[in-house]
Protein backbone atom coordinates (compact mmCIF):
# COMPACT_ATOMS: atom_id res chain seq x y z
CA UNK A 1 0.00 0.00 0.00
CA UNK A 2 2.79 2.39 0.81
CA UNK A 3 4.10 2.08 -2.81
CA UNK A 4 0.79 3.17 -4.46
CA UNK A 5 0.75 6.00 -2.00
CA UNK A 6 4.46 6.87 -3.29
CA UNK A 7 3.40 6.27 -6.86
CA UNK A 8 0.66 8.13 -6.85
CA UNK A 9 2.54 11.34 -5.35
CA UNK A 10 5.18 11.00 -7.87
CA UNK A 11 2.90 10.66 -10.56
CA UNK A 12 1.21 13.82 -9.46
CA UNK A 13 4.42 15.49 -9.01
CA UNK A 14 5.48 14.04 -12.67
CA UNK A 15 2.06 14.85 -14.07
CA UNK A 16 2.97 18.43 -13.39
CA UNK A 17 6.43 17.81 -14.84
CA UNK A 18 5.15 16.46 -17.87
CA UNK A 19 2.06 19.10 -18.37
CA UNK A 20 4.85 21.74 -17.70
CA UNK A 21 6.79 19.91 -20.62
CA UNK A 22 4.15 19.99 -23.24
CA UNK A 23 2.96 23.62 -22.49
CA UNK A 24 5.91 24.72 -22.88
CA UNK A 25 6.71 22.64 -26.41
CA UNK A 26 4.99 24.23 -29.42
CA UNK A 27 3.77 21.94 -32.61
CA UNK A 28 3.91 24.20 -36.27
CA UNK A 29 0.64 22.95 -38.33
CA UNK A 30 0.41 22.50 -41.91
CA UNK A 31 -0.47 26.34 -42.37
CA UNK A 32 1.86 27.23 -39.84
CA UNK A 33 0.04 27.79 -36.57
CA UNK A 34 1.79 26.96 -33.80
CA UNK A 35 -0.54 24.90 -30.92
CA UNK A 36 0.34 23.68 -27.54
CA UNK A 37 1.08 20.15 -27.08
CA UNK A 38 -1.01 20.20 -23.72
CA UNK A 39 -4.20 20.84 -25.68
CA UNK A 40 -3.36 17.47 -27.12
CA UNK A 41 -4.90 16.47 -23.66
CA UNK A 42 -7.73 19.06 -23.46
CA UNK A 43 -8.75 17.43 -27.01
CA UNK A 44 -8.87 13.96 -25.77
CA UNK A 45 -11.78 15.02 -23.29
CA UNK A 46 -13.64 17.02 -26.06
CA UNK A 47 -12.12 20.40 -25.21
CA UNK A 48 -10.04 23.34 -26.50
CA UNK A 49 -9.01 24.95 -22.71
CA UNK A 50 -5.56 24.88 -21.56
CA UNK A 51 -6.93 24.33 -17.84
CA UNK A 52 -8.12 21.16 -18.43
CA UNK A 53 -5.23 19.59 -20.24
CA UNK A 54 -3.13 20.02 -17.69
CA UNK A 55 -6.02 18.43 -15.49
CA UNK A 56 -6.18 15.48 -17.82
CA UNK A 57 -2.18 15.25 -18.10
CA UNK A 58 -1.81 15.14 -13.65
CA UNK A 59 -4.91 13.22 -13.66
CA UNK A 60 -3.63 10.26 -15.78
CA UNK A 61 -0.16 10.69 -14.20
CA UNK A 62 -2.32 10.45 -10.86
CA UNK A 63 -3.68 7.02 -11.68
CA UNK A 64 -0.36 5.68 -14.22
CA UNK A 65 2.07 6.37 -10.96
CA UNK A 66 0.06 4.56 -8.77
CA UNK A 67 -0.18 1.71 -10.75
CA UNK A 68 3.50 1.88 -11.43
CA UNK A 69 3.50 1.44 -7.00
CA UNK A 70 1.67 -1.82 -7.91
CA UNK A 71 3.61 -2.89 -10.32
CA UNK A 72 6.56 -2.07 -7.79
CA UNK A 73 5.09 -4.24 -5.08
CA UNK A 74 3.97 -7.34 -6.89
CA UNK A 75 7.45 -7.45 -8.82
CA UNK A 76 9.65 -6.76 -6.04
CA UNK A 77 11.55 -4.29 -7.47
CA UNK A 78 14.50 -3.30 -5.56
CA UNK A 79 15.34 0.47 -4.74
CA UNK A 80 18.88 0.11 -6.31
CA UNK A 81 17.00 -0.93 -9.61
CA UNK A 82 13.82 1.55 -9.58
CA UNK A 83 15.40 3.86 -11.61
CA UNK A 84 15.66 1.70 -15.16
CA UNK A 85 12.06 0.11 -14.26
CA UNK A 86 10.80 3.65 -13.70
CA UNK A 87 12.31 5.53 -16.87
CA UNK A 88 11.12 2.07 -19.21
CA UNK A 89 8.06 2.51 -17.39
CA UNK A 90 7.44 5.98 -18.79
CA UNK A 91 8.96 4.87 -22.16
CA UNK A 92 6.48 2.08 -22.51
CA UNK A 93 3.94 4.65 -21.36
CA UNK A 94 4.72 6.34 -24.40
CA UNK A 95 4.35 4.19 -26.49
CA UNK A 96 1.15 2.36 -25.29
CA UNK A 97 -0.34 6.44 -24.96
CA UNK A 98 0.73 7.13 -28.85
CA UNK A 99 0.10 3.54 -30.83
CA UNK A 100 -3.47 2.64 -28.60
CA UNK A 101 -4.61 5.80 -26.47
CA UNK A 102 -4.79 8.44 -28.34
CA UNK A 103 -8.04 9.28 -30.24
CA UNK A 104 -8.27 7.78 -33.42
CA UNK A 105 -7.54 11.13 -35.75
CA UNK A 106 -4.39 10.65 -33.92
CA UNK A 107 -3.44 7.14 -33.54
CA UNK A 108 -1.32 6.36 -36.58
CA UNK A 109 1.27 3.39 -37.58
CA UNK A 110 4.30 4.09 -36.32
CA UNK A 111 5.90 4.84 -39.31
CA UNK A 112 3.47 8.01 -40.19
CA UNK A 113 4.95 10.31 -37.70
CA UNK A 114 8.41 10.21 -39.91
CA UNK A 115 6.51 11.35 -43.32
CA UNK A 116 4.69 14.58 -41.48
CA UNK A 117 6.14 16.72 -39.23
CA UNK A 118 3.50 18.01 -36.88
CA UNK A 119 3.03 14.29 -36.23
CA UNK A 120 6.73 14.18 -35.37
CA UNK A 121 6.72 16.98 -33.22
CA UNK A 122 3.25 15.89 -31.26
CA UNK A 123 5.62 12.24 -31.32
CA UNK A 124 8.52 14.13 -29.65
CA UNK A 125 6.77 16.15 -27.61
CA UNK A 126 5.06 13.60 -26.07
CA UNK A 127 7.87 11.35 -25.16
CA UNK A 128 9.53 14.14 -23.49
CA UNK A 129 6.62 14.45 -21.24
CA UNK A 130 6.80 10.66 -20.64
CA UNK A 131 10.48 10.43 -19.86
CA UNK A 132 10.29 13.52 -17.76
CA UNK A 133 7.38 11.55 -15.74
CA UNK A 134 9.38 8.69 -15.77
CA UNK A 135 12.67 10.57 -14.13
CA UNK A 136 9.90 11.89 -11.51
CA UNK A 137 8.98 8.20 -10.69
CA UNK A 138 12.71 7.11 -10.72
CA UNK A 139 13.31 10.09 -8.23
CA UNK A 140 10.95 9.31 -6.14
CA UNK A 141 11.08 5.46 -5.89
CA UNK A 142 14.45 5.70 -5.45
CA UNK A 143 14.67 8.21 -2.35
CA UNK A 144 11.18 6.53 -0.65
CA UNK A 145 10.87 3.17 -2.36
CA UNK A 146 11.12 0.01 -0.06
CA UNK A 147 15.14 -1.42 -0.12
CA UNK A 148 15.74 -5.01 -0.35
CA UNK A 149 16.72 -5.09 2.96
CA UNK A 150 13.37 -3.60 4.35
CA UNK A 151 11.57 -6.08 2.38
CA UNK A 152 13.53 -9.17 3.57
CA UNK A 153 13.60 -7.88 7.50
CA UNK A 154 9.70 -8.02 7.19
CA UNK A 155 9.76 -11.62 5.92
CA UNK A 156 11.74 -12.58 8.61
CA UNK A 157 9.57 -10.86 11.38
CA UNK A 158 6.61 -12.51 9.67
CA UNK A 159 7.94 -15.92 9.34
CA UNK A 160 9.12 -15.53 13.48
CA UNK A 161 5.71 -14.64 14.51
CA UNK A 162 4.05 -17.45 12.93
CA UNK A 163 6.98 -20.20 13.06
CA UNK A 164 5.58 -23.50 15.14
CA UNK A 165 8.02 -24.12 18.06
CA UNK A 166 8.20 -28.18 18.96
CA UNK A 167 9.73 -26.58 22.79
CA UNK A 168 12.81 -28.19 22.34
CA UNK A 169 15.15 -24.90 23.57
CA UNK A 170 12.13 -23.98 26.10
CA UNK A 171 13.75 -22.55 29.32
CA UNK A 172 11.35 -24.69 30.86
CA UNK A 173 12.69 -28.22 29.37
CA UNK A 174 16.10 -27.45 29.80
């Protein structure tokens, strides 16, 4: 549970990373407006505001960090080693987010974002955001995430507690 807790503030903290990232980044259209990446987000909701990209960006980060604390748990991923996990974490975010998320105007092949550059750009932008998130989750898994040792002086507190004794080193037998 503490890991999902720890997720879930890092993927707030990256959320706002990675919202800062894409409001910052500017896509050039075909007639040479220049857009926002964030309102990427405000468009997958069915909106044009600023506000609520960044909403949907932390949001998802909210929920994607949290299960990343799962993830940590149930795999038993060491502190030492949550910074790789963490950072191909937000990689594969990337890519699940631009090949089977995004709204179908946008989902492409993989290959389209090489022959137009505003898909390129979106592309880019967007994996910046997601390897900024993941260095948040790296960061923070690896300052508050569980060590091996902490994990393996627990197991051998629980296995003491419930351990059967036959009484054979009892004070009272010797």
């Amino acid at each position: 549970m503490r890991s999902v807790v720890i997720g879930a503030g890092a993927g707030l903290a990256g959320g706002i990373a990675g919202a800062g990232v894409l409001s910052i980044l500017g896509i050039k259209g075909h007639e040479g407006q220049i857009a926002r990446a964030i309102m990427l987000m405000s468009n997958a909701v069915g909106s044009d505001r600023f506000v609520v990209g960044w909403l949907v960006q932390i949001a998802a980060a909210v929920v994607i960090g949290a299960l990343f604390g799962l993830l940590y748990t149930l795999a038993g991923i060491r502190r030492e080693s949550a910074a790789f996990w963490a950072t191909f974490y937000g990689l594969v975010c990337w890519i699940v987010g631009w090949f089977a998320v995004m709204p179908p105007p946008l989902r492409y092949a993989p290959w389209a974002a090489l022959h137009d550059p505003a898909l390129f750009q979106l592309a880019v932008a967007g994996l910046l955001a997601c390897v900024t998130f993941g260095a948040v989750l790296a960061g923070a898994f690896t300052l508050f995430g569980s060590s091996r040792a902490e994990r393996s002086d627990a197991r051998v507190r629980g296995t003491r507690a419930v351990a059967p004794s036959n009484g054979v080193l009892s004070a009272g037998r010797r």
